[in-house]
Protein backbone atom coordinates (compact mmCIF):
# COMPACT_ATOMS: atom_id res chain seq x y z
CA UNK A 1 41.56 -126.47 0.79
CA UNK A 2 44.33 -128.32 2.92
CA UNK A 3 44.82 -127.52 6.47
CA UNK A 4 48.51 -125.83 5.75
CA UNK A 5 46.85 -123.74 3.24
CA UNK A 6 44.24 -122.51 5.21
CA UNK A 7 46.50 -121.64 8.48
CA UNK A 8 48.82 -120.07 6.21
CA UNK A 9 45.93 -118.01 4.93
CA UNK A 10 44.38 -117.18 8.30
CA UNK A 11 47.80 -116.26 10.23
CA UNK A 12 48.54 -113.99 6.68
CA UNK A 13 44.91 -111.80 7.36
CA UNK A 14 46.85 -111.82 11.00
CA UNK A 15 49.46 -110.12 10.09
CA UNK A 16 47.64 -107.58 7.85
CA UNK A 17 45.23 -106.38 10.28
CA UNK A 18 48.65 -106.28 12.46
CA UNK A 19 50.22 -104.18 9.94
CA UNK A 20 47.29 -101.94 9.41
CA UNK A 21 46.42 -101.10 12.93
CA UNK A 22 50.65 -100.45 13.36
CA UNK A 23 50.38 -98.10 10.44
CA UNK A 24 47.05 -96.56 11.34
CA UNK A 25 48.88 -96.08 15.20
CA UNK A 26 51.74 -94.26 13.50
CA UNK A 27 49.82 -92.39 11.24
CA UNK A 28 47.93 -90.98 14.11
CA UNK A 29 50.89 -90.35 15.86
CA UNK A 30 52.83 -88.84 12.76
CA UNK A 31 51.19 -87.11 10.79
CA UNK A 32 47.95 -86.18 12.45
CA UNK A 33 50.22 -85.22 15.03
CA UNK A 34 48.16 -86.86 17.82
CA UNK A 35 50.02 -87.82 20.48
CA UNK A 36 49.34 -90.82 22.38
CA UNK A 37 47.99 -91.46 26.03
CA UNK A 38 49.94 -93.91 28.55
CA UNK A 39 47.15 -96.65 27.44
CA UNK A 40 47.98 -96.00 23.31
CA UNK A 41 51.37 -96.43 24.16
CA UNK A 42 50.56 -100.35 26.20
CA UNK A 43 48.65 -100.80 23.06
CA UNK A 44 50.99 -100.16 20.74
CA UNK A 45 53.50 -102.28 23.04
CA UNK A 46 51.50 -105.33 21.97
CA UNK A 47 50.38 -104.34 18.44
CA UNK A 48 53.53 -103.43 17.04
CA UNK A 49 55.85 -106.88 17.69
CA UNK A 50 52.87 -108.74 16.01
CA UNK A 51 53.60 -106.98 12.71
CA UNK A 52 57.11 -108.12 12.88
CA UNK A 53 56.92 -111.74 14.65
CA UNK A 54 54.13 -112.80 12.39
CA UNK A 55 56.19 -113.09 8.98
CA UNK A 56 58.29 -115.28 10.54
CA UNK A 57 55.65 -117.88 11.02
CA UNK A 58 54.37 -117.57 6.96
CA UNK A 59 57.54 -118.66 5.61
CA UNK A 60 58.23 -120.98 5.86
CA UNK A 61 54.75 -122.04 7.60
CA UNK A 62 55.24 -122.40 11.44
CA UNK A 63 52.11 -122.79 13.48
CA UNK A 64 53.96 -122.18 16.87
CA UNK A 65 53.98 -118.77 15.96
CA UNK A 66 50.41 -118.72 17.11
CA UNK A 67 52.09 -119.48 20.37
CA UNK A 68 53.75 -116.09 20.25
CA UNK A 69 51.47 -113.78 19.21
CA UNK A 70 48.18 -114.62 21.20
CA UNK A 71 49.50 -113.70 24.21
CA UNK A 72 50.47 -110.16 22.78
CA UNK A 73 47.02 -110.06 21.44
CA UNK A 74 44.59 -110.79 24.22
CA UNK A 75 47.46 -108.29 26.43
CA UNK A 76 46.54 -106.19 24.30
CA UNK A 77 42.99 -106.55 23.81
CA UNK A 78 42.49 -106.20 27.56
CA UNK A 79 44.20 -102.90 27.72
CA UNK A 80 41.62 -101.39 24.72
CA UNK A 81 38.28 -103.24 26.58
CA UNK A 82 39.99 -101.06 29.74
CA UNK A 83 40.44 -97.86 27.53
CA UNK A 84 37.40 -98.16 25.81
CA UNK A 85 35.97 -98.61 28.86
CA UNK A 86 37.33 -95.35 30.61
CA UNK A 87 36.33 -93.26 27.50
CA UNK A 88 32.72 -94.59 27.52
CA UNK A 89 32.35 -93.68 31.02
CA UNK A 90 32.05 -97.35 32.47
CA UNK A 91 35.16 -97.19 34.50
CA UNK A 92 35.28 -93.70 36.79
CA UNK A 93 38.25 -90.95 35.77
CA UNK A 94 39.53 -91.58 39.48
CA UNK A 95 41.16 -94.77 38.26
CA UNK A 96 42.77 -93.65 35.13
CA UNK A 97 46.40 -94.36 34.86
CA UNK A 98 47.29 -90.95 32.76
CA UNK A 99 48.14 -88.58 35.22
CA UNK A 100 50.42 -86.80 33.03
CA UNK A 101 50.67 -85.49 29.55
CA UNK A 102 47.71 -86.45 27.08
CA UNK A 103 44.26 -87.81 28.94
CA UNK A 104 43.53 -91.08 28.70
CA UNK A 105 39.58 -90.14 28.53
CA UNK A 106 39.59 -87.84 26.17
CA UNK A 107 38.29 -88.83 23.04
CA UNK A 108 40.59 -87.20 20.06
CA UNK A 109 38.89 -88.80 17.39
CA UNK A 110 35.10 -89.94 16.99
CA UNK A 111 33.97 -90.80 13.85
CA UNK A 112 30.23 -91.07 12.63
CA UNK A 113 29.66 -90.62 16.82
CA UNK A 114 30.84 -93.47 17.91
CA UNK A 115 34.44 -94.70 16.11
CA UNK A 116 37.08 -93.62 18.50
CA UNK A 117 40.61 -95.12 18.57
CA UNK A 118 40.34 -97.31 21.52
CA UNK A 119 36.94 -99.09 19.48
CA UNK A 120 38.95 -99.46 16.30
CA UNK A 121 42.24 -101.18 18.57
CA UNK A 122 39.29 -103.53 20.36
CA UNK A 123 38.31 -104.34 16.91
CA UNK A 124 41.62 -105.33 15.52
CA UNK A 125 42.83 -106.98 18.65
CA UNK A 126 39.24 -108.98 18.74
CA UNK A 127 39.87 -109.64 14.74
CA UNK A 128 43.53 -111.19 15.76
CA UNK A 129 42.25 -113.03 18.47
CA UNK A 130 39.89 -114.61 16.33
CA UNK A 131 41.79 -115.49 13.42
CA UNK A 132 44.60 -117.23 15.36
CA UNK A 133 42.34 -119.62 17.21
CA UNK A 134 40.63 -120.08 13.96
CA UNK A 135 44.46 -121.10 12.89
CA UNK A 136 45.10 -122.93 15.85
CA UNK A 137 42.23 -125.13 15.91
CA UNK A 138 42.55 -125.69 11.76
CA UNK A 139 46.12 -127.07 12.53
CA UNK A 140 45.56 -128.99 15.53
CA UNK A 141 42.76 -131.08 13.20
């Protein structure tokens, strides 16, 4: 496989797991009716433009997109480590930035005991991550 082909390929998966976490985030929001804490919304802040900058870099193929959207992700990667953090317990309630409206330690959902939201935005900012220095190195070859 060439190298164009495979960046093409890797920054593509980007921008599913981009558009998958955006319309997980909304379907949360929207029709489960969950609203979101002050460290959802950051989150979505960084998730969201990824959906829509990343197209731009597929066609045609433009590797300095990579340029653009790492930055969002490892943002926002470091606000879900913090908010997974402060739901696990790590990082004491004292600190917490939601001092109004929904709590940012509460956990709303929790799936098979341990899936909450902030594990599932780690995971899909840690997938992103991944895949575009996977792309960056494969074009820099």
């Amino acid at each position: 496989m060439s190298k164009e082909i495979t960046s093409w390929a890797l920054i593509f998966c980007v921008w599913l797991v981009a558009c998958i976490s955006t319309l997980g985030a909304l379907f949360f929001g929207e029709v489960m009716q969950l609203p979101p804490c002050v460290l959802c919304w950051y989150q979505r802040i960084f998730m969201f433009p990824l959906a829509l900058i990343l197209p731009f870099g597929l066609f045609p193929l433009d590797r300095k997109v990579i340029r653009y959207a790492l930055p969002l992700a490892v943002l926002g990667w470091l606000f879900a480590v913090f908010h997974l953090l402060l739901i696990a317990g790590v990082i004491p309630e004292s600190i917490r930035p939601c001092t109004q409206g929904v709590p940012c330690s509460a956990k709303v959902i929790e799936w098979f005991g341990f899936v909450t939201i902030p594990l599932l935005s780690v995971a899909a900012f840690s997938t992103i991550i991944a895949l575009l220095i996977m792309a960056h190195f494969r074009s820099s070859k």
